[in-house]
C-alpha atoms as a PDB file:
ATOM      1  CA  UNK A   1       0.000   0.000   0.000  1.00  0.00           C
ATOM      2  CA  UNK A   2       2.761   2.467   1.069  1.00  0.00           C
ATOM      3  CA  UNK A   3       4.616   2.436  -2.000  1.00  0.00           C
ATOM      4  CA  UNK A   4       1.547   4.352  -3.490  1.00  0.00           C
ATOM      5  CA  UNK A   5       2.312   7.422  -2.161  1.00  0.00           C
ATOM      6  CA  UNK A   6       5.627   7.485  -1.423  1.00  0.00           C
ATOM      7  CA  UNK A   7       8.138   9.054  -4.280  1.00  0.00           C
ATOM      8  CA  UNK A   8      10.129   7.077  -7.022  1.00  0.00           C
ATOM      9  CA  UNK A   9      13.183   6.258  -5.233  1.00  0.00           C
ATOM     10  CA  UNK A  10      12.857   5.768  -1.847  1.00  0.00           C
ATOM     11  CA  UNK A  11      12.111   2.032  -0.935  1.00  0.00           C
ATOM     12  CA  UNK A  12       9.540   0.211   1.701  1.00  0.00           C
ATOM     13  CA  UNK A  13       8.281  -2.787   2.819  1.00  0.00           C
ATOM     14  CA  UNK A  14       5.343  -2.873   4.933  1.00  0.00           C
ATOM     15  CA  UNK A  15       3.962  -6.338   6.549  1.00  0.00           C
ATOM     16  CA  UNK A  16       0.486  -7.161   8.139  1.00  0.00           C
ATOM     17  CA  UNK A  17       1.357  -9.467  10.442  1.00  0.00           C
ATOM     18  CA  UNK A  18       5.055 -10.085  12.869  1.00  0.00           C
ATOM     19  CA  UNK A  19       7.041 -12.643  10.657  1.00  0.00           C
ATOM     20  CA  UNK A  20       8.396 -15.719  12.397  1.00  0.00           C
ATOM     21  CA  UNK A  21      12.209 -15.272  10.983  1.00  0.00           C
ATOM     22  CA  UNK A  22      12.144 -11.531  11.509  1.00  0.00           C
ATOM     23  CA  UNK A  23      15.013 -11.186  14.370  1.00  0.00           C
ATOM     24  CA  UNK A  24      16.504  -8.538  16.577  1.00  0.00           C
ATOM     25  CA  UNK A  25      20.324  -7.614  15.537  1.00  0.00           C
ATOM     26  CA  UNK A  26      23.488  -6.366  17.974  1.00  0.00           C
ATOM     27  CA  UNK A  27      22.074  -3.712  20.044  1.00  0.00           C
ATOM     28  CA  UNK A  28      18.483  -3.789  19.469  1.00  0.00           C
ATOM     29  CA  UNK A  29      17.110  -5.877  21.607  1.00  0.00           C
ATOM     30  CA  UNK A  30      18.744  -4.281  25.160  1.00  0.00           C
ATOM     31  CA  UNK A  31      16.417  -1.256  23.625  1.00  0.00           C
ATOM     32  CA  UNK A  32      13.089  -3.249  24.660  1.00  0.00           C
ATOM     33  CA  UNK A  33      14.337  -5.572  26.980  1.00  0.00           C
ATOM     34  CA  UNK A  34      11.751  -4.887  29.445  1.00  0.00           C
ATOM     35  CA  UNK A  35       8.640  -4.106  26.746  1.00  0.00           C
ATOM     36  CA  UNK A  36       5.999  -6.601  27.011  1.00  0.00           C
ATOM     37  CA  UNK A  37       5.246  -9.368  23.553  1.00  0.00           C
ATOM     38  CA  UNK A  38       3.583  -7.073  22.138  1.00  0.00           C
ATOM     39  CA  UNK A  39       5.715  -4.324  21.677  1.00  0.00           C
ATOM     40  CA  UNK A  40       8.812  -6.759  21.104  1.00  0.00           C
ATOM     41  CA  UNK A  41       7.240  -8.359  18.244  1.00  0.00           C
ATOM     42  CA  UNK A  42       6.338  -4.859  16.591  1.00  0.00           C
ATOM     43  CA  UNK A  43       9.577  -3.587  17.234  1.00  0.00           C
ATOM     44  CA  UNK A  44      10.891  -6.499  15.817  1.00  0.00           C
ATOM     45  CA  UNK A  45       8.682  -6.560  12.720  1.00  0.00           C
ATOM     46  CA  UNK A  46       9.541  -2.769  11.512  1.00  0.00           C
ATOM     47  CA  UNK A  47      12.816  -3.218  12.058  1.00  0.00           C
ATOM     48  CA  UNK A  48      12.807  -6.344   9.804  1.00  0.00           C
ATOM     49  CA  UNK A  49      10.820  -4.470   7.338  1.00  0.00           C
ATOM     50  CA  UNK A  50      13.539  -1.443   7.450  1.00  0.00           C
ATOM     51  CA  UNK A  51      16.537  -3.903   6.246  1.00  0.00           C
ATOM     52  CA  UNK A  52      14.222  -5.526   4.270  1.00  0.00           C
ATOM     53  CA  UNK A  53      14.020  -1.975   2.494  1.00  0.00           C
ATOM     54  CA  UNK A  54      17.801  -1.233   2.788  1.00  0.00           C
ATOM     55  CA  UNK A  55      18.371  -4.261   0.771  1.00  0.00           C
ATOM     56  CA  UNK A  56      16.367  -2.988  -1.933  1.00  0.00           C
ATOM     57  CA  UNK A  57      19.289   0.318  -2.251  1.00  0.00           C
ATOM     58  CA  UNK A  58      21.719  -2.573  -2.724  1.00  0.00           C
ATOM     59  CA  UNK A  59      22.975  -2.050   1.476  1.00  0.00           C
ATOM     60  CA  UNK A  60      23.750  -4.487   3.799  1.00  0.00           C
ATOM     61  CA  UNK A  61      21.367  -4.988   6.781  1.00  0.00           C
ATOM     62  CA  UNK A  62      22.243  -3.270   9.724  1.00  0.00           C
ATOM     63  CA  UNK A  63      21.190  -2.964  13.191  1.00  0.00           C
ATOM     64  CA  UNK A  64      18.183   0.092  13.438  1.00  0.00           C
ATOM     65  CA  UNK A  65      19.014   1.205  16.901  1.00  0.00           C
ATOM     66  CA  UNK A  66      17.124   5.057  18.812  1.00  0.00           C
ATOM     67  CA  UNK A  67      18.365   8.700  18.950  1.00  0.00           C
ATOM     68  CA  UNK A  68      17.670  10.910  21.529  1.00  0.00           C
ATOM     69  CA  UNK A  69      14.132  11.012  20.821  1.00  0.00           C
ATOM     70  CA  UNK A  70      13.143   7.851  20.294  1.00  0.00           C
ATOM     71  CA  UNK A  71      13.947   8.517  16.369  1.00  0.00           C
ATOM     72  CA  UNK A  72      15.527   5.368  14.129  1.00  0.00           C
ATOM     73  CA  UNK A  73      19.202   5.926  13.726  1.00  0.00           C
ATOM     74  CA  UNK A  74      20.136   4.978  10.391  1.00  0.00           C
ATOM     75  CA  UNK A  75      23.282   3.680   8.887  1.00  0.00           C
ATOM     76  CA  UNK A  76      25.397   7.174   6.981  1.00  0.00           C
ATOM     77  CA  UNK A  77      24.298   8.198   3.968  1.00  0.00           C
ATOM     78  CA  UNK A  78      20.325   7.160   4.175  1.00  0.00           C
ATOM     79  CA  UNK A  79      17.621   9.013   5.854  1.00  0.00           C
ATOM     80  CA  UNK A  80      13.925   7.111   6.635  1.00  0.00           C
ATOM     81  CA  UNK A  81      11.272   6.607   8.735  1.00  0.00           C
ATOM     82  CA  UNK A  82       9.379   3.865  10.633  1.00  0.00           C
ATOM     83  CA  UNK A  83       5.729   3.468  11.955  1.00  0.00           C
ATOM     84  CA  UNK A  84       3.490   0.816  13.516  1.00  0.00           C
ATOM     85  CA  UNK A  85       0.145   0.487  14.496  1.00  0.00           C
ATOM     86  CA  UNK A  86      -2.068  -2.661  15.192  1.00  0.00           C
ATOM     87  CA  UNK A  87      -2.348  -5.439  12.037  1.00  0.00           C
ATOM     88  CA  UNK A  88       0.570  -3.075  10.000  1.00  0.00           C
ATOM     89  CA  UNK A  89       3.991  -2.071  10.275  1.00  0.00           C
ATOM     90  CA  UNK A  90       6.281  -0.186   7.679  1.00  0.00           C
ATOM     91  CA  UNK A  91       9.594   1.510   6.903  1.00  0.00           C
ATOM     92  CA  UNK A  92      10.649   3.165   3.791  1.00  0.00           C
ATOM     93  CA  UNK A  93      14.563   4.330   3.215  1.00  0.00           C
ATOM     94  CA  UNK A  94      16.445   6.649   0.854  1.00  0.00           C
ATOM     95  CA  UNK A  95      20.053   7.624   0.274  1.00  0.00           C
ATOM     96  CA  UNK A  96      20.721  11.051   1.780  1.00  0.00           C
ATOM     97  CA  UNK A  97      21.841  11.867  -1.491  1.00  0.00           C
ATOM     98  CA  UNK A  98      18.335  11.852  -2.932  1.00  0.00           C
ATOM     99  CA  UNK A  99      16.226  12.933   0.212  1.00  0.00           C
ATOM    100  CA  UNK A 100      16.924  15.368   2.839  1.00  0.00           C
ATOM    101  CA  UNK A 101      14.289  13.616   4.635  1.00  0.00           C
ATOM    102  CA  UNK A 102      11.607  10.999   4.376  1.00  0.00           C
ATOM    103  CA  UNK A 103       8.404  10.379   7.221  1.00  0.00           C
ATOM    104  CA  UNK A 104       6.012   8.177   7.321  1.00  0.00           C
ATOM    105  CA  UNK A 105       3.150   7.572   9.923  1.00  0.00           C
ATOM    106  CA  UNK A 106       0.403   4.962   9.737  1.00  0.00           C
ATOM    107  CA  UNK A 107      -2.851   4.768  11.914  1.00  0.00           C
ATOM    108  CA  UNK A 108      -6.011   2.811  12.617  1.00  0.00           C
ATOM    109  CA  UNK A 109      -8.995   4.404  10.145  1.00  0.00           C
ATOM    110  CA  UNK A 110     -10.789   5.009  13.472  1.00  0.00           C
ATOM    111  CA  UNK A 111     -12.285   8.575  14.513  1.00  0.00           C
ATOM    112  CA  UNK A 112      -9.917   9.934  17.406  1.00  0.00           C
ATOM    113  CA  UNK A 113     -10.409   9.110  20.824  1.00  0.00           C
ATOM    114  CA  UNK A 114     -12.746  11.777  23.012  1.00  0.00           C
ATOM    115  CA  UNK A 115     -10.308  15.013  24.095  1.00  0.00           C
ATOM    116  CA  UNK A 116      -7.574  14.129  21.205  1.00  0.00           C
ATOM    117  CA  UNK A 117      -8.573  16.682  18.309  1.00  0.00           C
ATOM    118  CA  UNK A 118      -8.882  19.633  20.841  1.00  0.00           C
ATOM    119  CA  UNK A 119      -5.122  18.840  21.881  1.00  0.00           C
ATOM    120  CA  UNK A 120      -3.787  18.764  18.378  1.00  0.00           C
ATOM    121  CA  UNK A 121      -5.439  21.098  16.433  1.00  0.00           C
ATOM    122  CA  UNK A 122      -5.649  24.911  15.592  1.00  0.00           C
ATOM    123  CA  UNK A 123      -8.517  27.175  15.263  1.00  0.00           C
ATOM    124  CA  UNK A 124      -8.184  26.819  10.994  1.00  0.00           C
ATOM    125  CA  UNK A 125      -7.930  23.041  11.134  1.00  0.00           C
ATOM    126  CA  UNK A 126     -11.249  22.655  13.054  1.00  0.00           C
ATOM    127  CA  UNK A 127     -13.345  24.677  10.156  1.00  0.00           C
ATOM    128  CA  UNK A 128     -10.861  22.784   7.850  1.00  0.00           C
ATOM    129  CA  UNK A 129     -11.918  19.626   9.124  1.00  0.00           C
ATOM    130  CA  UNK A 130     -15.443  20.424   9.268  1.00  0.00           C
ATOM    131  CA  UNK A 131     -16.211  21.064   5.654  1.00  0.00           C
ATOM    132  CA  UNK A 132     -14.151  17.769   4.369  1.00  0.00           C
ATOM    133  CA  UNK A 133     -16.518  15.873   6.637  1.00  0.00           C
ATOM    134  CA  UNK A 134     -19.583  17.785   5.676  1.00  0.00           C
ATOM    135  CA  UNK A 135     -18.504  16.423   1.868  1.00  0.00           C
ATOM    136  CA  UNK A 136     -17.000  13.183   2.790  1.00  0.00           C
ATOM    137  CA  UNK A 137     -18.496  12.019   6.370  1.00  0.00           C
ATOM    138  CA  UNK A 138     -17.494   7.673   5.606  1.00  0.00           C
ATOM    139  CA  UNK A 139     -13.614   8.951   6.009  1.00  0.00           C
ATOM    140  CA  UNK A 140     -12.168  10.065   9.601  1.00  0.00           C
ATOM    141  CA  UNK A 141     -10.614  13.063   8.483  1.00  0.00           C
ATOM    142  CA  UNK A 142      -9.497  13.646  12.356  1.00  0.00           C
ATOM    143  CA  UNK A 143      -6.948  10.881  12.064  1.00  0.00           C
ATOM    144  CA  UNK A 144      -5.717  11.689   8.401  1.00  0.00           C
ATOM    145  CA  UNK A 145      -4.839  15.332  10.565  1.00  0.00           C
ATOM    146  CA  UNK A 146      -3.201  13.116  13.431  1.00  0.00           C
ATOM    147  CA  UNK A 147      -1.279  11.320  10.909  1.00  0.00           C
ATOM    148  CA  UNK A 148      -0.325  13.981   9.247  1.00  0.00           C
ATOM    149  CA  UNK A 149       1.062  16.047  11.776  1.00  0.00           C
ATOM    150  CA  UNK A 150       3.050  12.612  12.749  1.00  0.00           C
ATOM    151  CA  UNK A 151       4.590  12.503   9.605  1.00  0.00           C
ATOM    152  CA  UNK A 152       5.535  16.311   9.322  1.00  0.00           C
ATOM    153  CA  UNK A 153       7.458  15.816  12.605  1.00  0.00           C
ATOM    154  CA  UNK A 154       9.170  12.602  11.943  1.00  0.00           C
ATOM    155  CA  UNK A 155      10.693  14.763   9.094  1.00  0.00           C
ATOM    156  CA  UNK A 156      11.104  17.769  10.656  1.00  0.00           C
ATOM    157  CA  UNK A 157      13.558  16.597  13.488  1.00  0.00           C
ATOM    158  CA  UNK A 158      16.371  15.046  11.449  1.00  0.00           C
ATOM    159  CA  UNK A 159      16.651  17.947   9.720  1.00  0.00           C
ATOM    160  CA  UNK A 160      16.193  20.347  12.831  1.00  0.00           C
ATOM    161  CA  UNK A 161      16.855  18.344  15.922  1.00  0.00           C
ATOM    162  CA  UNK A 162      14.199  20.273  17.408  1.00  0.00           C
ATOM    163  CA  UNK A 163      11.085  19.968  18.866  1.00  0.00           C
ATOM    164  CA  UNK A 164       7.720  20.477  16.885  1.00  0.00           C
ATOM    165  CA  UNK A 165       4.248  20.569  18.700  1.00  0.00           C
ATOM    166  CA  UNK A 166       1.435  20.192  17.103  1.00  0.00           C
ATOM    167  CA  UNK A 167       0.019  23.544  17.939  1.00  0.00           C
ATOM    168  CA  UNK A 168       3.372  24.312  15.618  1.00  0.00           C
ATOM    169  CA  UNK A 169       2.010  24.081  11.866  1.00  0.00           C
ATOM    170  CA  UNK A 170      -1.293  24.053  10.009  1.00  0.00           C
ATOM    171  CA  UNK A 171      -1.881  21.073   8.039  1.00  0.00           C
ATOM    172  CA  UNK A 172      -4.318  21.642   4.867  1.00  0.00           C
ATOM    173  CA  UNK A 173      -5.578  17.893   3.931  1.00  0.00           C
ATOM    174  CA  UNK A 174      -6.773  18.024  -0.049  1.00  0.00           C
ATOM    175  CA  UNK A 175      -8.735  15.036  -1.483  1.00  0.00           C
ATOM    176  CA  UNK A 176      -8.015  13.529  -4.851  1.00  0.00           C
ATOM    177  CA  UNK A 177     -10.360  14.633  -7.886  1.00  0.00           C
ATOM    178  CA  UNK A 178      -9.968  10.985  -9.354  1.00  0.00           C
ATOM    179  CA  UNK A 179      -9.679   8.564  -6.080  1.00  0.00           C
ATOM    180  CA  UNK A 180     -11.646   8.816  -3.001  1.00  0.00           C
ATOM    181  CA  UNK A 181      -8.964   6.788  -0.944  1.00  0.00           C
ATOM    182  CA  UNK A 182      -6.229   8.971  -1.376  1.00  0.00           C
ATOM    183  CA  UNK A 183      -4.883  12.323  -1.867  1.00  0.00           C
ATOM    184  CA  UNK A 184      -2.501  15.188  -0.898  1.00  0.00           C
ATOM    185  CA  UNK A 185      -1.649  17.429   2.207  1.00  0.00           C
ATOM    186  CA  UNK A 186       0.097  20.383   2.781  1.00  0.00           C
ATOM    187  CA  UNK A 187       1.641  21.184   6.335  1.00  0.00           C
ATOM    188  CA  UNK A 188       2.215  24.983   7.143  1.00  0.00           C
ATOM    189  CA  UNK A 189       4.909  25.754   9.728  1.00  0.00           C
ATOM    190  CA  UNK A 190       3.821  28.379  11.947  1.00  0.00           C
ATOM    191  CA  UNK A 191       7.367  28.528  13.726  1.00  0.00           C
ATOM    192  CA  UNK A 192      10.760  28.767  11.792  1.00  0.00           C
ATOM    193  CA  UNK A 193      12.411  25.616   9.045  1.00  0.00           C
ATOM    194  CA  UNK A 194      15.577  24.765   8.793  1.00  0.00           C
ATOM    195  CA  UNK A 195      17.356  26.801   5.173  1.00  0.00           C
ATOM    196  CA  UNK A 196      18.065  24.602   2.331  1.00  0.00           C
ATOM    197  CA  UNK A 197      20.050  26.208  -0.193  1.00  0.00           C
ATOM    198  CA  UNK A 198      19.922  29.957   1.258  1.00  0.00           C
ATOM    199  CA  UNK A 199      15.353  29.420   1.434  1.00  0.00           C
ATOM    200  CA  UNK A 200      13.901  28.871   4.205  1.00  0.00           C
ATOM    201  CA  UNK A 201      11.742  25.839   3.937  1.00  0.00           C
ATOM    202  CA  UNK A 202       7.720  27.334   5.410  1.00  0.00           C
ATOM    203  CA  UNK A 203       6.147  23.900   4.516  1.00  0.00           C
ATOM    204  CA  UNK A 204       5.796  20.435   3.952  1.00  0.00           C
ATOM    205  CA  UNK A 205       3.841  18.569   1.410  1.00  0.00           C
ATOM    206  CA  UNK A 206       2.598  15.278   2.019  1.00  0.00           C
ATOM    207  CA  UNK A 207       0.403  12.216   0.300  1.00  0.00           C
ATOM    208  CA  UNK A 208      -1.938  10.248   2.148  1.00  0.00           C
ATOM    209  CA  UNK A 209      -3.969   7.308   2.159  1.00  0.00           C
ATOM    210  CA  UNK A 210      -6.654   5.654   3.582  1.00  0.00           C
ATOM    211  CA  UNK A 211      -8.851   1.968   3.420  1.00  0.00           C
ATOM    212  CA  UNK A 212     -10.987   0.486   5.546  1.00  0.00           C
ATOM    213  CA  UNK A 213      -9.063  -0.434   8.351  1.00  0.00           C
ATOM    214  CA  UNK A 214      -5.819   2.260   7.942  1.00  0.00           C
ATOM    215  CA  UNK A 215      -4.552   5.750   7.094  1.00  0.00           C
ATOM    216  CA  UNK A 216      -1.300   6.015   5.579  1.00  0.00           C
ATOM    217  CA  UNK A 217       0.333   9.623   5.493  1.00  0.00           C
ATOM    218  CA  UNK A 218       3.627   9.955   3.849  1.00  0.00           C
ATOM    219  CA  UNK A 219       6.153  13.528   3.239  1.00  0.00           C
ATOM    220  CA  UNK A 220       9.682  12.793   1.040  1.00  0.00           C
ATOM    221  CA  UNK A 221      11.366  16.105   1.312  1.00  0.00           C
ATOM    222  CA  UNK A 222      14.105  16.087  -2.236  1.00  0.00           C
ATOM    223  CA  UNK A 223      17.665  16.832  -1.455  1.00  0.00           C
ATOM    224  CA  UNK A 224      18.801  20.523  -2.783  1.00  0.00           C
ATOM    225  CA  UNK A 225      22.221  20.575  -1.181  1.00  0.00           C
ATOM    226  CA  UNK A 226      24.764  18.028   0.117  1.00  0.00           C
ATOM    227  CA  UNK A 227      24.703  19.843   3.205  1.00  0.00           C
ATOM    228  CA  UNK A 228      21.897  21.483   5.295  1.00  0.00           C
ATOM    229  CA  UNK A 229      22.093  24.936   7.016  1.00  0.00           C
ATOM    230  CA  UNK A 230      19.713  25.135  10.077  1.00  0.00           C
ATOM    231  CA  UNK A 231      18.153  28.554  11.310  1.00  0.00           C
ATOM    232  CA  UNK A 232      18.784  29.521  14.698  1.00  0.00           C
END
């Protein structure tokens, strides 16, 4: 499903269900060594799935070990993104030298729990939100947002190594003309980017999509420059 709106040139592998050879490498497993089955086996699965995906730009598997925040740190010269949720996990992987960054965030096609929309939306995503549901009312537009703003931070901090709340940019969520089940999104930072190539980047732009049971959002941000200035 994932590879449908992610960009030519970055590779994933996604799997439905936890694998019986996928296996924990040097490193990994003192990272969940007191998680409960559950969250072994996930953590497990996604990380199977992301050499899975290395393999396919010709690397050798490697050990997918945590940063400071919890992010996937990823052997030099590629830049990716994992994500989980229950009955699917994913990764997809670039070479740096393609991508500046690449995020990816998956999520039951569920309405958000009670409380949860008021926490992660602004004032213009609420009338936003309103009038896709007034057209479309079968999708849960409320966790295409949530995803959304998911992925937009799972790209933002690589390139920022900062923070990003999700009071923090505006996400504008655009149905296709042609397909029901998928379209585009645009994510408007409301606090400074990082500069690429002397501009300051003001904005993401996503792809998402949705079935019955999941909602898929996905941002590939193309490399400009070999190196990456960051605004202070």
């Amino acid at each position: 499903m994932i590879e449908k709106v992610l960009a030519r040139g970055v590779a994933s592998v996604e799997a439905f269900c936890d694998p019986p050879d996928a296996v924990l490498y040097p490193g990994e497993a003192e990272l969940i060594a007191r998680a409960v089955d559950k969250r072994r086996r996930e953590f497990c699965t996604v990380r199977h799935c992301a050499r899975q995906a290395l393999r396919q730009l010709g690397l050798p598997p490697a050990p997918v070990l945590r940063g400071e925040r919890g992010e996937p740190k990823w052997p030099a010269g590629v830049v990716g993104s994992m994500t989980h949720c229950a009955g699917y996990r994913a990764a997809a992987v670039a070479h740096s030298c393609d991508f500046s960054a690449v995020g990816i965030d998956a999520e039951p096609h569920e309405p958000l729990p009670a409380g949860v929309l008021g926490v992660i939306a602004v004032d213009e995503e609420h009338q936003h939100l309103s009038e896709l549901a007034a057209a479309d009312p079968a999708t849960c537009w409320d966790r295409i947002l949530f995803c959304a703003k998911e992925t937009v931070y799972k790209t933002w901090f690589p390139l920022t190594r900062r923070w990003l709340g999700f009071e923090d940019a505006a996400v504008t969520i655009n149905p296709s003309t042609t397909d029901p089940e998928q379209g585009c999104f645009s994510a408007r930072l409301l606090v400074a980017g990082p500069t690429i190539t002397g501009h300051p980047l003001t904005r993401f732009d996503g792809r998402w999509l949705r079935s019955e049971d999941l909602v898929i959002t996905t941002v590939t941000l193309p490399a400009r420059t070999p190196s990456l200035i960051v605004k202070k």
